[in-house]
N, C-alpha and C. Protein backbone atom coordinates (compact mmCIF):
# COMPACT_ATOMS: atom_id res chain seq x y z
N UNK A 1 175.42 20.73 -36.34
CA UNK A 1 176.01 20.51 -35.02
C UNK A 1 176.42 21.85 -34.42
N UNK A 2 176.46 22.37 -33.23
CA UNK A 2 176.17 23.76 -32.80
C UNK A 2 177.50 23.81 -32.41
N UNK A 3 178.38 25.02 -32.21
CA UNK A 3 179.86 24.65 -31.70
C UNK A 3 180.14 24.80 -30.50
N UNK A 4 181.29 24.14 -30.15
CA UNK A 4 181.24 23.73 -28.20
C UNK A 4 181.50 25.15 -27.80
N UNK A 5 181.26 25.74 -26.40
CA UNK A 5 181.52 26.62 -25.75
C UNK A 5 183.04 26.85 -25.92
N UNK A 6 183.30 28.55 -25.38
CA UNK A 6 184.83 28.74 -25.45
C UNK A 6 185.19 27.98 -24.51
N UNK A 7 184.64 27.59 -22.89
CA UNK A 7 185.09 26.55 -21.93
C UNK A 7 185.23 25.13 -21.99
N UNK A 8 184.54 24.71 -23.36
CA UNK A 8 185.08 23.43 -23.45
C UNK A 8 186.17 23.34 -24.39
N UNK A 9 186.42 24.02 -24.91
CA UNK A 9 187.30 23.80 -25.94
C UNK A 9 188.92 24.24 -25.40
N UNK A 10 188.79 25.08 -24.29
CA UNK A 10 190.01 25.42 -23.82
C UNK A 10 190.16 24.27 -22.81
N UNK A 11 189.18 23.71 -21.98
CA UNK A 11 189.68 22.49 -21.25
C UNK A 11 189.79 21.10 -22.07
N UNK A 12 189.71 20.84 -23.06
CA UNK A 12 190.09 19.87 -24.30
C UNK A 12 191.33 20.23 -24.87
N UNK A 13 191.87 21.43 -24.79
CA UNK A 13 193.19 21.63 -25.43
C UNK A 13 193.71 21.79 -24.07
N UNK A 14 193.65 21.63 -23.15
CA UNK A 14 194.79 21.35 -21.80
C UNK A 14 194.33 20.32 -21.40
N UNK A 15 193.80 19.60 -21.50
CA UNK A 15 193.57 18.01 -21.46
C UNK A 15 194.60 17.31 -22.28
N UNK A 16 194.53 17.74 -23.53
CA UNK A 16 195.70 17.37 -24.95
C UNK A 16 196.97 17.72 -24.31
N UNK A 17 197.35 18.97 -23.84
CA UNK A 17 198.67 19.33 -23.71
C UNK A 17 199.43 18.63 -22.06
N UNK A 18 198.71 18.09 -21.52
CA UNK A 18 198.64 17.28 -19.97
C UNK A 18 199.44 18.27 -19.14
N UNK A 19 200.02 17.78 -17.91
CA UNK A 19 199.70 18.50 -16.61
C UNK A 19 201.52 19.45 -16.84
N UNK A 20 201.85 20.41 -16.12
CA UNK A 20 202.75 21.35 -16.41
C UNK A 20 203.71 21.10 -15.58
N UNK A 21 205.06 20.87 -15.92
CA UNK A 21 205.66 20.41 -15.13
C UNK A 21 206.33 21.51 -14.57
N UNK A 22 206.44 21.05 -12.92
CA UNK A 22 206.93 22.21 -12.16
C UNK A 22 208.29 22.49 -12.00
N UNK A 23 208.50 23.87 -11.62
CA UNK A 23 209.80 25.06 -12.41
C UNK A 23 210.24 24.56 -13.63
N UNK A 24 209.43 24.39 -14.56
CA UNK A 24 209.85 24.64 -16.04
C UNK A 24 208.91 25.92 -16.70
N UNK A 25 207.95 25.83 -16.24
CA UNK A 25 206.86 26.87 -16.77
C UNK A 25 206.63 27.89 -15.57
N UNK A 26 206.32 29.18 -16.36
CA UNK A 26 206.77 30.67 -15.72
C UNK A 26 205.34 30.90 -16.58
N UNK A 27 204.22 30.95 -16.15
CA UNK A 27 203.59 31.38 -16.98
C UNK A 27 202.94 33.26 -17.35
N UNK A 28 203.79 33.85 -16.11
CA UNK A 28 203.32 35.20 -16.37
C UNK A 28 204.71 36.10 -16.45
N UNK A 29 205.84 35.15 -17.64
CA UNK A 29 206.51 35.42 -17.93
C UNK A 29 206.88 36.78 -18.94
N UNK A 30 206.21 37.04 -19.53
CA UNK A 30 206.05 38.09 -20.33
C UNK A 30 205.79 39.71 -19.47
N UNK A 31 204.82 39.23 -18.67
CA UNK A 31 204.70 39.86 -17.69
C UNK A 31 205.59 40.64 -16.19
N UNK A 32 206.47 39.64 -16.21
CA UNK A 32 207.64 40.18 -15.25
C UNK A 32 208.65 40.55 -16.37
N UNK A 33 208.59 40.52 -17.74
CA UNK A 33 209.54 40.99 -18.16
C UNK A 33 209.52 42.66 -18.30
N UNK A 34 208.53 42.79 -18.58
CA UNK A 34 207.89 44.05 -18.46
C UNK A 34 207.81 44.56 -17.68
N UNK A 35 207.74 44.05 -16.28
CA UNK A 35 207.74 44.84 -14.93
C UNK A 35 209.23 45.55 -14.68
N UNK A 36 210.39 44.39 -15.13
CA UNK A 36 211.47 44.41 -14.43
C UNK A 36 211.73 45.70 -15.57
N UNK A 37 211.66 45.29 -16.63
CA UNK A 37 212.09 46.66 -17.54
C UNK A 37 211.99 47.23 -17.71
N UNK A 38 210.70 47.71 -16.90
CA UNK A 38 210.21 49.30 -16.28
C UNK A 38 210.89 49.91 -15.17
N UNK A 39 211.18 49.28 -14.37
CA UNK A 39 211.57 49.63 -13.46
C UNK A 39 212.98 49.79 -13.60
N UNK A 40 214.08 48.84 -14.31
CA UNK A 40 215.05 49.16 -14.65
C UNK A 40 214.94 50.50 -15.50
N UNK A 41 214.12 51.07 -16.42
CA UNK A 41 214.10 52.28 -17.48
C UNK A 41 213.44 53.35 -15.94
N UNK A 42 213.01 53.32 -15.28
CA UNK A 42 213.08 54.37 -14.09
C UNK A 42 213.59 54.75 -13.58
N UNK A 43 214.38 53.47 -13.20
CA UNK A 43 215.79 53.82 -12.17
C UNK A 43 217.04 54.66 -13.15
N UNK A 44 217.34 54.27 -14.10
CA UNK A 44 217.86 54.72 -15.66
C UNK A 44 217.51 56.22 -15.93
N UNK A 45 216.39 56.26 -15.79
CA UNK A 45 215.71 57.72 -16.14
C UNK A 45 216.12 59.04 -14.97
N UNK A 46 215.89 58.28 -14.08
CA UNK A 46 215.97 59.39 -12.42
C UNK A 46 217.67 59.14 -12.27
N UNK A 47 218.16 58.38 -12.28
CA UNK A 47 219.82 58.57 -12.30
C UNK A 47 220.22 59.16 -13.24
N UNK A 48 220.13 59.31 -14.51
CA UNK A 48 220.45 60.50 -15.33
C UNK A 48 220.11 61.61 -15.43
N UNK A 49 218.99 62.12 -14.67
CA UNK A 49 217.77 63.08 -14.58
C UNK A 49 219.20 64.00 -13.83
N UNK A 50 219.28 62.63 -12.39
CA UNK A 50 220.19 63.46 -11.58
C UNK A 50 221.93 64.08 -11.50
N UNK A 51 222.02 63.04 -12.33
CA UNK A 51 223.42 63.50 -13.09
C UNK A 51 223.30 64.74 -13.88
N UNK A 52 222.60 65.05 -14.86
CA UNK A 52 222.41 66.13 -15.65
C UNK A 52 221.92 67.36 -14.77
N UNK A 53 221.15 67.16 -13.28
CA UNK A 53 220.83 68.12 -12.26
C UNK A 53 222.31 68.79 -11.65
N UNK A 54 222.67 67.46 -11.38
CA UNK A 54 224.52 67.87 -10.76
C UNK A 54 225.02 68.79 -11.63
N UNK A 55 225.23 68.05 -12.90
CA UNK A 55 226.18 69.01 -13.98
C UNK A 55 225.63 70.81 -14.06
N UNK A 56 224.21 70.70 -14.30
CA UNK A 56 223.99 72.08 -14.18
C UNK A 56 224.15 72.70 -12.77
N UNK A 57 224.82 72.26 -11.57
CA UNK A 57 224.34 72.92 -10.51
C UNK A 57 223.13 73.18 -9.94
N UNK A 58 221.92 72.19 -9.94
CA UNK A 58 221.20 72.87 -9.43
C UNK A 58 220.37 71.54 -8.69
N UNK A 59 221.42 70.51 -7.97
CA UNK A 59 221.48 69.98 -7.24
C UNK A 59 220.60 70.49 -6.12
């Protein structure tokens, strides 16, 4: 017996798992976590950058 395509087998396992209920699932969650925590470690980075610019004077 030959084995099903990767496309059937992923629409058979979301067939199984049924339909997603809405604002419970975030699905590119991982993904904004990472965004936000970049951007928080930037803002983090350049505000201390500039503090340590102040301290030496060379504001």
């Amino acid at each position: 017996m030959p084995r099903r395509s990767f496309e059937e087998r992923i629409a058979e396992r979301q067939a199984q798992l049924g339909p997603l209920k809405e604002g419970r699932v975030f699905e590119h969650g991982p993904a904004k976590f990472l965004f936000v925590s970049l951007i928080v470690l930037i803002v983090v980075v350049h505000v201390g950058a500039l503090v340590v610019m102040m301290a030496m004077g060379l504001h």
